[in-house]
C-alpha atoms as a PDB file:
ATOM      1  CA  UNK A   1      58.212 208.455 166.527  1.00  0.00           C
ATOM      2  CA  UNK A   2      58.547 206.967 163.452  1.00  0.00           C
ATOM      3  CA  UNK A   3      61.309 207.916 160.655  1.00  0.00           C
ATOM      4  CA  UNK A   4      60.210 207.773 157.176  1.00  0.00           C
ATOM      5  CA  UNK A   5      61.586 207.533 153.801  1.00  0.00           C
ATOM      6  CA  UNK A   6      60.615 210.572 151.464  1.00  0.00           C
ATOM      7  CA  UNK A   7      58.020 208.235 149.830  1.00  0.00           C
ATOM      8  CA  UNK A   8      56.379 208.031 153.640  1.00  0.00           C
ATOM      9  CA  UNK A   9      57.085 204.469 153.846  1.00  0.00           C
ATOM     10  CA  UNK A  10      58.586 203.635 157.464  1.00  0.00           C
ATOM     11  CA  UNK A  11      62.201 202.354 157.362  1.00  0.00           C
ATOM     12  CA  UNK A  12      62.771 198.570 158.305  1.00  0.00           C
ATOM     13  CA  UNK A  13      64.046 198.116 161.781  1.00  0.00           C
ATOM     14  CA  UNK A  14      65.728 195.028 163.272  1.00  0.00           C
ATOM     15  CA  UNK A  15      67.727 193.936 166.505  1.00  0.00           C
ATOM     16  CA  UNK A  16      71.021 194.387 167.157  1.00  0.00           C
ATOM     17  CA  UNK A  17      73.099 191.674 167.894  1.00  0.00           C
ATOM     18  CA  UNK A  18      74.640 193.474 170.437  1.00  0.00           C
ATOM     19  CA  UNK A  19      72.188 195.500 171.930  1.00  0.00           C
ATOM     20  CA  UNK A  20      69.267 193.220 172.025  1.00  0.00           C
ATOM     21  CA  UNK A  21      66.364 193.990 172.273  1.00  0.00           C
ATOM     22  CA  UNK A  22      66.905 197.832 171.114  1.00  0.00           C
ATOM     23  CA  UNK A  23      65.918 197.870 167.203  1.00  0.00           C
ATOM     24  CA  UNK A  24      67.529 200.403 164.868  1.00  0.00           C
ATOM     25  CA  UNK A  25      66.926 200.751 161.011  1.00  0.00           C
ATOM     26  CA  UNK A  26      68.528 198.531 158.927  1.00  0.00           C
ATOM     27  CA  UNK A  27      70.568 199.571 155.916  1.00  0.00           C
ATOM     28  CA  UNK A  28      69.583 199.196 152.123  1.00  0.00           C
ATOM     29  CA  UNK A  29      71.481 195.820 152.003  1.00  0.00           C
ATOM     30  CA  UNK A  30      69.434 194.656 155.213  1.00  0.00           C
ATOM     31  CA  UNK A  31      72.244 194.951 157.966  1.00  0.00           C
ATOM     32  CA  UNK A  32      71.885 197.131 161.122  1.00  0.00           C
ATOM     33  CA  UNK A  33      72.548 201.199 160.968  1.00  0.00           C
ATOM     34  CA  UNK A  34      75.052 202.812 162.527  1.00  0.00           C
ATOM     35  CA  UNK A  35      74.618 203.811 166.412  1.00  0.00           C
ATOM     36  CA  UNK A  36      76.432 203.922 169.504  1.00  0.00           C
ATOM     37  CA  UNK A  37      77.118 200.701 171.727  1.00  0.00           C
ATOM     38  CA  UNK A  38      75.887 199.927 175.213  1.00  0.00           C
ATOM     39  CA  UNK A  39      77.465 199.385 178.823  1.00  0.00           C
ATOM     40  CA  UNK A  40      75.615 196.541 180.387  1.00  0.00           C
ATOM     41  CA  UNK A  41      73.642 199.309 183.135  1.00  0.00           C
ATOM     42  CA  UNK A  42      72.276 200.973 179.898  1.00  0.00           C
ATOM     43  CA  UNK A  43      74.191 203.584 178.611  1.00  0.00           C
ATOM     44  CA  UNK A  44      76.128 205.271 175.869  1.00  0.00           C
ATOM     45  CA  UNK A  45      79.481 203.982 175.324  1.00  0.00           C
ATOM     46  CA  UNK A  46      80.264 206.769 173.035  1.00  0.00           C
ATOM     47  CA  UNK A  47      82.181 204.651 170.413  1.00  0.00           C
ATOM     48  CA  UNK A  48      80.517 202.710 167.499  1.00  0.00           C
ATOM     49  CA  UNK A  49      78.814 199.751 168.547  1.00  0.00           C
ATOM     50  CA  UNK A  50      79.794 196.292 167.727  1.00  0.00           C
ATOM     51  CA  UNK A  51      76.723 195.145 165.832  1.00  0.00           C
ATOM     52  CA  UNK A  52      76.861 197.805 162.982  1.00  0.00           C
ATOM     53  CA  UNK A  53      77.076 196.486 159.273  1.00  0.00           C
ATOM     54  CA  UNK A  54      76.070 193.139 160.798  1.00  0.00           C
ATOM     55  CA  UNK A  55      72.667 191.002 160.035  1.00  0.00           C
ATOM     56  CA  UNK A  56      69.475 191.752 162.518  1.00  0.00           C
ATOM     57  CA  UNK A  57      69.519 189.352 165.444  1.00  0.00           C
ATOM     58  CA  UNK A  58      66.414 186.730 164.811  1.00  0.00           C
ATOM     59  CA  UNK A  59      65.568 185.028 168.101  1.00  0.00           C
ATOM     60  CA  UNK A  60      64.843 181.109 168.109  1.00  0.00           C
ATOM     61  CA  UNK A  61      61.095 180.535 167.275  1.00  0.00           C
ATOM     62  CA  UNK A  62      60.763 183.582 165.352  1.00  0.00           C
END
């Protein structure tokens, strides 16, 4: 599934710092959406994650 903008044009997505290699959208100014962080077996913490508002993690090579 695929969100789109109301011109139809999918969103940007990127990696979060954080929660590499899960991609979210990325904001108007480029920087990762909001969404809840991680636990290290996989899931929700409940509480804002770490990586929000920061820029997409770009791996080494890319």
């Amino acid at each position: 599934m695929t969100t789109k903008t109301s011109s139809g044009v999918p969103k940007p997505r990127g990696e979060c710092p954080k929660c590499s290699p899960r991609t979210f959208h990325l904001t108007r100014k480029g920087l990762i959406g909001w969404h809840y962080g991680m636990t290290a077996a996989g899931f929700s913490t409940g509480a804002r994650c770490d990586g929000v508002g920061k820029k997409p993690f770009v791996p080494a090579n890319a």
